[in-house]
Structure formats: C-alpha cells, structure tokens
Protein backbone atom coordinates (compact mmCIF):
# COMPACT_ATOMS: atom_id res chain seq x y z
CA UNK A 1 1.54 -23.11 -1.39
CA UNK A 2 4.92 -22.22 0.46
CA UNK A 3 4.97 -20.91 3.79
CA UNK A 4 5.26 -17.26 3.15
CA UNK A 5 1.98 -17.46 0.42
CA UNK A 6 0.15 -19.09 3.44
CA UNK A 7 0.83 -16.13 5.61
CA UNK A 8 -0.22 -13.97 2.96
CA UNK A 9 -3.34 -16.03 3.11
CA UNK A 10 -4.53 -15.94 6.50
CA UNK A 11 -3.85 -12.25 6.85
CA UNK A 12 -5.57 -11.16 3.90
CA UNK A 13 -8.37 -13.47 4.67
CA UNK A 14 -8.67 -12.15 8.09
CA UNK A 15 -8.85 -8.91 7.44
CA UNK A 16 -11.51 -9.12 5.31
CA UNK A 17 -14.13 -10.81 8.46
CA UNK A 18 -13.65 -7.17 9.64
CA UNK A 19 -16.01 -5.45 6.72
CA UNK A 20 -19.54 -5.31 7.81
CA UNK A 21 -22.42 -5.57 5.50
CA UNK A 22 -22.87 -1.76 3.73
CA UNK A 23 -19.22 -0.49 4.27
CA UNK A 24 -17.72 1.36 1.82
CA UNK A 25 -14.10 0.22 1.47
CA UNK A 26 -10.85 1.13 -0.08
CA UNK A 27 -8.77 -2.00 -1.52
CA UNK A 28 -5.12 -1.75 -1.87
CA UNK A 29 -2.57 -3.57 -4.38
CA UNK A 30 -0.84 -6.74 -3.72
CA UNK A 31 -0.16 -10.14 -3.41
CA UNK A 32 -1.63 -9.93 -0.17
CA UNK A 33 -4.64 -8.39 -0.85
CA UNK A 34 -5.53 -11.18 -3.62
CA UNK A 35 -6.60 -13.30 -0.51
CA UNK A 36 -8.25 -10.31 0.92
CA UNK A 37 -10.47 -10.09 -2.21
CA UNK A 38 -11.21 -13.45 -2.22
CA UNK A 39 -12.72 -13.98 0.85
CA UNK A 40 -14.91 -10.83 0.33
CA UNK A 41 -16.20 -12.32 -3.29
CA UNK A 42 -17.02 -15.31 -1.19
CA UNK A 43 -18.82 -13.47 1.41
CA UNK A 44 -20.91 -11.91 -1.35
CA UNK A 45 -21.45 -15.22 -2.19
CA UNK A 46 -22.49 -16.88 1.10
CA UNK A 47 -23.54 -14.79 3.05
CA UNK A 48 -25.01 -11.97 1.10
CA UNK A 49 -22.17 -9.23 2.00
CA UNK A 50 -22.99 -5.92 1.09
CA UNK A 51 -20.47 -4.26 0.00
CA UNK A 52 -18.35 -1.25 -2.59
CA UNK A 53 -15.10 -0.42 -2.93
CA UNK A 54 -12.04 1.94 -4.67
CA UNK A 55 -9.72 0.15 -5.42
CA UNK A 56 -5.95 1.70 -5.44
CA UNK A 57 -4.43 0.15 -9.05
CA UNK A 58 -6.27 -1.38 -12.11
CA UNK A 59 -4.68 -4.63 -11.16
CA UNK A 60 -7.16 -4.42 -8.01
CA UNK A 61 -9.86 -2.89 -9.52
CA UNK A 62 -9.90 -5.98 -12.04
CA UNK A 63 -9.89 -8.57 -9.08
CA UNK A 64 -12.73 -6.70 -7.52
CA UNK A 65 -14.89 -5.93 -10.94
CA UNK A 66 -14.54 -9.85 -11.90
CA UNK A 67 -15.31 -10.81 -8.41
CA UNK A 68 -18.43 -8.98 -8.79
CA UNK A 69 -17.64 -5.92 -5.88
CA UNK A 70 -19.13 -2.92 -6.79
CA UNK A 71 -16.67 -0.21 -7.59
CA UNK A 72 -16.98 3.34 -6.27
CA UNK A 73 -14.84 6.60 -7.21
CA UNK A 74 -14.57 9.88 -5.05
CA UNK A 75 -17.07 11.46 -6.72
CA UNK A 76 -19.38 8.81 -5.44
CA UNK A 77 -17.98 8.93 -1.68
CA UNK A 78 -14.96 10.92 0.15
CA UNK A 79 -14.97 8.96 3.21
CA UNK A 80 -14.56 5.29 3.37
CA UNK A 81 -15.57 3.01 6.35
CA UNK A 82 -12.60 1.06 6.23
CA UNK A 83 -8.92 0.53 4.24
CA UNK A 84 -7.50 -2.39 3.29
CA UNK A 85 -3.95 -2.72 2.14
CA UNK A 86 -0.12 -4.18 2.09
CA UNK A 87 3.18 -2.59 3.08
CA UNK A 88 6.58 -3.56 2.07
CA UNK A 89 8.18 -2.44 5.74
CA UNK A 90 6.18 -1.93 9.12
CA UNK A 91 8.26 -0.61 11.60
CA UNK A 92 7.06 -1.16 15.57
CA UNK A 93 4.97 2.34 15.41
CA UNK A 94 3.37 1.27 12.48
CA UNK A 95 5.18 3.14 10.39
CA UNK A 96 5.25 1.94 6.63
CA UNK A 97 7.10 1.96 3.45
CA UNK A 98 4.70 0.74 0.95
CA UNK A 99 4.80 1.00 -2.91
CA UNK A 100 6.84 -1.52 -3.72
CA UNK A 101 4.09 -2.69 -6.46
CA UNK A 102 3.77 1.03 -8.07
CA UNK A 103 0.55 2.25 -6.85
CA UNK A 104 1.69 4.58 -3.81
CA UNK A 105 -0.26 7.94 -4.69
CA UNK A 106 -3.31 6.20 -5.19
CA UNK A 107 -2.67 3.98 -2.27
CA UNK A 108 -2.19 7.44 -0.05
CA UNK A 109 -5.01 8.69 -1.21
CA UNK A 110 -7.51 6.02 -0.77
CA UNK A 111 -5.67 5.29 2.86
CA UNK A 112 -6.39 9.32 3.69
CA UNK A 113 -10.02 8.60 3.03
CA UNK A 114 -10.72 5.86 4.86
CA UNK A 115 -12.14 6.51 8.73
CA UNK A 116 -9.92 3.05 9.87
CA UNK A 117 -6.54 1.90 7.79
CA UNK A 118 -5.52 -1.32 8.39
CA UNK A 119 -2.61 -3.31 6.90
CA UNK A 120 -2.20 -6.89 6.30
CA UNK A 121 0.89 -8.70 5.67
CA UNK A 122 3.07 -11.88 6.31
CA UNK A 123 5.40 -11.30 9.35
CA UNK A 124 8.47 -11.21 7.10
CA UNK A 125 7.96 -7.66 6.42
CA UNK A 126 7.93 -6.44 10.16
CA UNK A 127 11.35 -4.33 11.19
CA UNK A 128 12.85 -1.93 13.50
CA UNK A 129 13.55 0.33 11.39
CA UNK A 130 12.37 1.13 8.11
CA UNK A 131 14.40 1.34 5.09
CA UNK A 132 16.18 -2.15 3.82
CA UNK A 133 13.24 -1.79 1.42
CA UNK A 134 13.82 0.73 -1.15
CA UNK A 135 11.83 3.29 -0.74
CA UNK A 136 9.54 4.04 -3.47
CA UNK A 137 9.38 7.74 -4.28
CA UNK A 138 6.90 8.57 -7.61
CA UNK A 139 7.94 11.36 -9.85
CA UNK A 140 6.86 13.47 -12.74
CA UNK A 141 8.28 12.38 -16.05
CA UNK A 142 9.74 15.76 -16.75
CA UNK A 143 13.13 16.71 -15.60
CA UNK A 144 13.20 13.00 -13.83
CA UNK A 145 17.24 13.15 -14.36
CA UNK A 146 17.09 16.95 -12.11
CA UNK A 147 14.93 15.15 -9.74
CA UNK A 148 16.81 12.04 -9.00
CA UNK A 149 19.78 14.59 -9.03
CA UNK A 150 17.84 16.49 -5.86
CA UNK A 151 16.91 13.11 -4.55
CA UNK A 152 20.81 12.30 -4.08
CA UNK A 153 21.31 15.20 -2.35
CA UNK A 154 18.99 14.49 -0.01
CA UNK A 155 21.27 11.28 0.74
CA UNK A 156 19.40 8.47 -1.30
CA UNK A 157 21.08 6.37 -4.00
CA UNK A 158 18.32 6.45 -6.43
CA UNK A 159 17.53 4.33 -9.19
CA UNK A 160 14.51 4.60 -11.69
CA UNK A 161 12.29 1.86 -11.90
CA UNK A 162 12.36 0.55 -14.88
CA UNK A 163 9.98 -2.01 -17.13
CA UNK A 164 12.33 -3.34 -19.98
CA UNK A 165 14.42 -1.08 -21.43
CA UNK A 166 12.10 1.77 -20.43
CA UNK A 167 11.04 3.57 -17.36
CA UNK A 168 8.03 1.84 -15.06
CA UNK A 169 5.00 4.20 -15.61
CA UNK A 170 2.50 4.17 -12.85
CA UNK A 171 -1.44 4.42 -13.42
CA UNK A 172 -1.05 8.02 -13.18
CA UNK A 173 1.61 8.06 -16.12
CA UNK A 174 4.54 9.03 -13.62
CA UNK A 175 7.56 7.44 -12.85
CA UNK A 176 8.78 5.68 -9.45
CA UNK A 177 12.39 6.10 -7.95
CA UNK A 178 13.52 3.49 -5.98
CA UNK A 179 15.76 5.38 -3.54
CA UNK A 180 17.87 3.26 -0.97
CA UNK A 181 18.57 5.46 2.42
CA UNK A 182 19.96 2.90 4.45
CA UNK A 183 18.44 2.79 8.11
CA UNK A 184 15.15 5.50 8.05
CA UNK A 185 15.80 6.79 11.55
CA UNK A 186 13.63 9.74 10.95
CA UNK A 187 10.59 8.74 8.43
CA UNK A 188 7.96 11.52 9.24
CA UNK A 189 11.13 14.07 8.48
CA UNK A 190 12.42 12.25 6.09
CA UNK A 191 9.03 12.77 4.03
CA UNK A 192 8.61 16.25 4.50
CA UNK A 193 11.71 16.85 2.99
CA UNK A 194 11.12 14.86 0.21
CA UNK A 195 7.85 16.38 -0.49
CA UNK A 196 9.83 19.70 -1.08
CA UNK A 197 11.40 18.22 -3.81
CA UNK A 198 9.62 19.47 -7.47
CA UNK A 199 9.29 16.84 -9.15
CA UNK A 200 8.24 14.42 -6.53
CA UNK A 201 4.45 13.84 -6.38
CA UNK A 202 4.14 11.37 -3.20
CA UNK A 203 6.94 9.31 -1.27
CA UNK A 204 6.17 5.55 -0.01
CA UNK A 205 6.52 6.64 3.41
CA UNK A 206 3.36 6.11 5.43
CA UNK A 207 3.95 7.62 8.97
CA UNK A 208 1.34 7.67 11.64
CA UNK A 209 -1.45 6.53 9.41
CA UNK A 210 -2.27 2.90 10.32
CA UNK A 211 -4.10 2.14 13.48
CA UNK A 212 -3.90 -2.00 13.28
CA UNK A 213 -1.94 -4.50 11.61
CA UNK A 214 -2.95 -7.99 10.78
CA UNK A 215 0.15 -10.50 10.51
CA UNK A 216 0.85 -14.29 10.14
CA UNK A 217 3.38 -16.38 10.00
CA UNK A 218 1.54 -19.18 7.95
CA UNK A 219 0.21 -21.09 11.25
CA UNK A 220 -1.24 -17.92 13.44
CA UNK A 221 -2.87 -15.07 12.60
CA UNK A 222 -1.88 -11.75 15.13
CA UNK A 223 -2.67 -8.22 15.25
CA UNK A 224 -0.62 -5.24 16.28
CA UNK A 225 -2.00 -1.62 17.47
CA UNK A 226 -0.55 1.49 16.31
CA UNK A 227 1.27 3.60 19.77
C-alpha cells in the first residue's frame, strides 16, 4: 500500500470511531470511504455496532449491502445523525469541490440531510484556493451543447465527461461537465451563478457545509474545524 492509500486509510478509518451505536448515517463515494466502510462492517462485527445508512452512489450502496449495513432511503428518514464523505479540494474554510467520482447531486443531498457533515481525505487534497480540480458541474442530457455553451460564458473551459466514446451518465441518468475556472476566488458566488444556468442540476461546489475534516498524511491522523 503506497503512502497516499495509507492516508486514505487512517482517515477513513477514523472517521468511522465517530458513529455511535443507532445513528443513522449518510455514506459518500470514494476511494476514501472504502476504508470508512470497512471499519464500520468490522464494528458490526466486533462490537455489535448498530447501525443504517444512504448511501450516495450504487458503488457505495454495494460496499455497504455486502458488508451487511442496513440501507435506508428518505422515505425511511429525512434527517441523518451524521455524514460521511470525500472531497476532491478543501480549501482552509472548508470549502469543497467534490464530485470528482460522479455522484455530486446525490452526495448534496445526503450531505443536506445529515445534522453533522464531516469529510475525510488524505492531506494531498488540502488548498488555498479551490479550483486546480475541475470542477464537476452535472447537467441534463438535453441541450448539453447550449449548456456547456452558457457554462463558457460564465468563464469555465468546459469539457463533458465522457466514458468511451460516449458521455459519462451519472446514477440519475445526467451528464457531468468538468469545467476548469482556474483559481475559485469566489465559490459561494460562483455557485449561485451557476445554479441559474438551465440545464445545470447541481455544481460540485460545497460552500459552508462541512463542520470537521479528518486528514492524514499516512503516519498521523488530524482534524480541522470549519471557521
């Protein structure tokens, strides 16, 4: 296991000691997250955690149903106890770009449910200021060529995600832009006037929604509080 897999590892692992027995959690997507499932499957195992989630993809609702976690949808639960996920970019406000593995609505939307959102990631992925990462932006199908059109406008250089020879479809059947900005000076401004784009369902831009992140750099394990 190379260094940055190890720091994956003992962030994801640590952030699942903070889920108390009965806690209804939301799961997020990612490499990261693999380790955060793992150590809660074990938990279940050894120490009889109690525990149900929604996950944010199918690739994490697979880990978690053959793990044996319960899975939960909204019409079960609107408020979750506690989020768990990844983020491409964290910025020193806690700012995020996340969505770099396709599930960013559903990743909003579980993170808007949760009472506590907490990210995990290897230290690698901490900046001061967002935007090296492309920033995921997930649109409708229809009229995707007038959207990325608007999205240019806006000052992106966008470029549709593509699987193949064909366009990336999300688990919501939508596609994902992958718009590069340059320095995001600006993210909570930068969204709104994305969001006024038709055609765009949700941007990657996660501003002022995280309260803690847990990072490591392979030996330590560190958190970092939201302003």
């Amino acid at each position: 296991m190379n260094q940055q897999d190890m720091s994956k590892r003992l962030a994801g692992r640590a952030a699942a000691e903070l889920v108390q027995d009965g806690m209804r959690i939301g799961l997020g997507t990612g490499s990261t997250i693999f380790f955060t499932i793992e150590r809660l499957v074990e938990r279940m195992r050894t120490q009889g955690l109690r525990t149900a989630c929604i996950p944010t993809s199918e690739q994490s609702r697979q880990l978690a149903e053959d793990g044996g976690i319960p899975i939960l949808t909204f019409a079960q639960t609107t408020v979750l106890d506690l989020v768990i996920d990844g983020a491409d970019e964290i910025d020193p406000q806690l700012n995020l770009i996340k969505g770099g593995g396709g599930a960013l609505l559903r990743e909003k939307l579980v993170a808007l449910a949760g009472k506590r959102f907490i990210i995990v990631a290897d230290n690698s992925k901490q900046v001061n200021t967002l935007g090296h990462f492309p920033l995921p932006v997930e649109i409708v199908p229809f009229g995707h060529e007038v959207t990325l059109r608007r999205l240019q406008d806006l000052g992106a250089a966008p470029e549709l995600r593509m699987d193949g020879y064909a366009p990336y479809v999300t688990d919501n059947g939508n596609y994902i832009a992958r718009c590069h900005f340059g320095r995001i000076e600006h993210p909570a401004s930068l969204h709104d006037s994305l969001k006024r784009v038709s055609g765009v369902v949700e941007t990657g831009l996660f501003v002022g929604m995280a309260e803690q992140a847990i990072l490591s750099n392979g030996v330590d394990v560190w958190n970092v509080s939201g302003p």
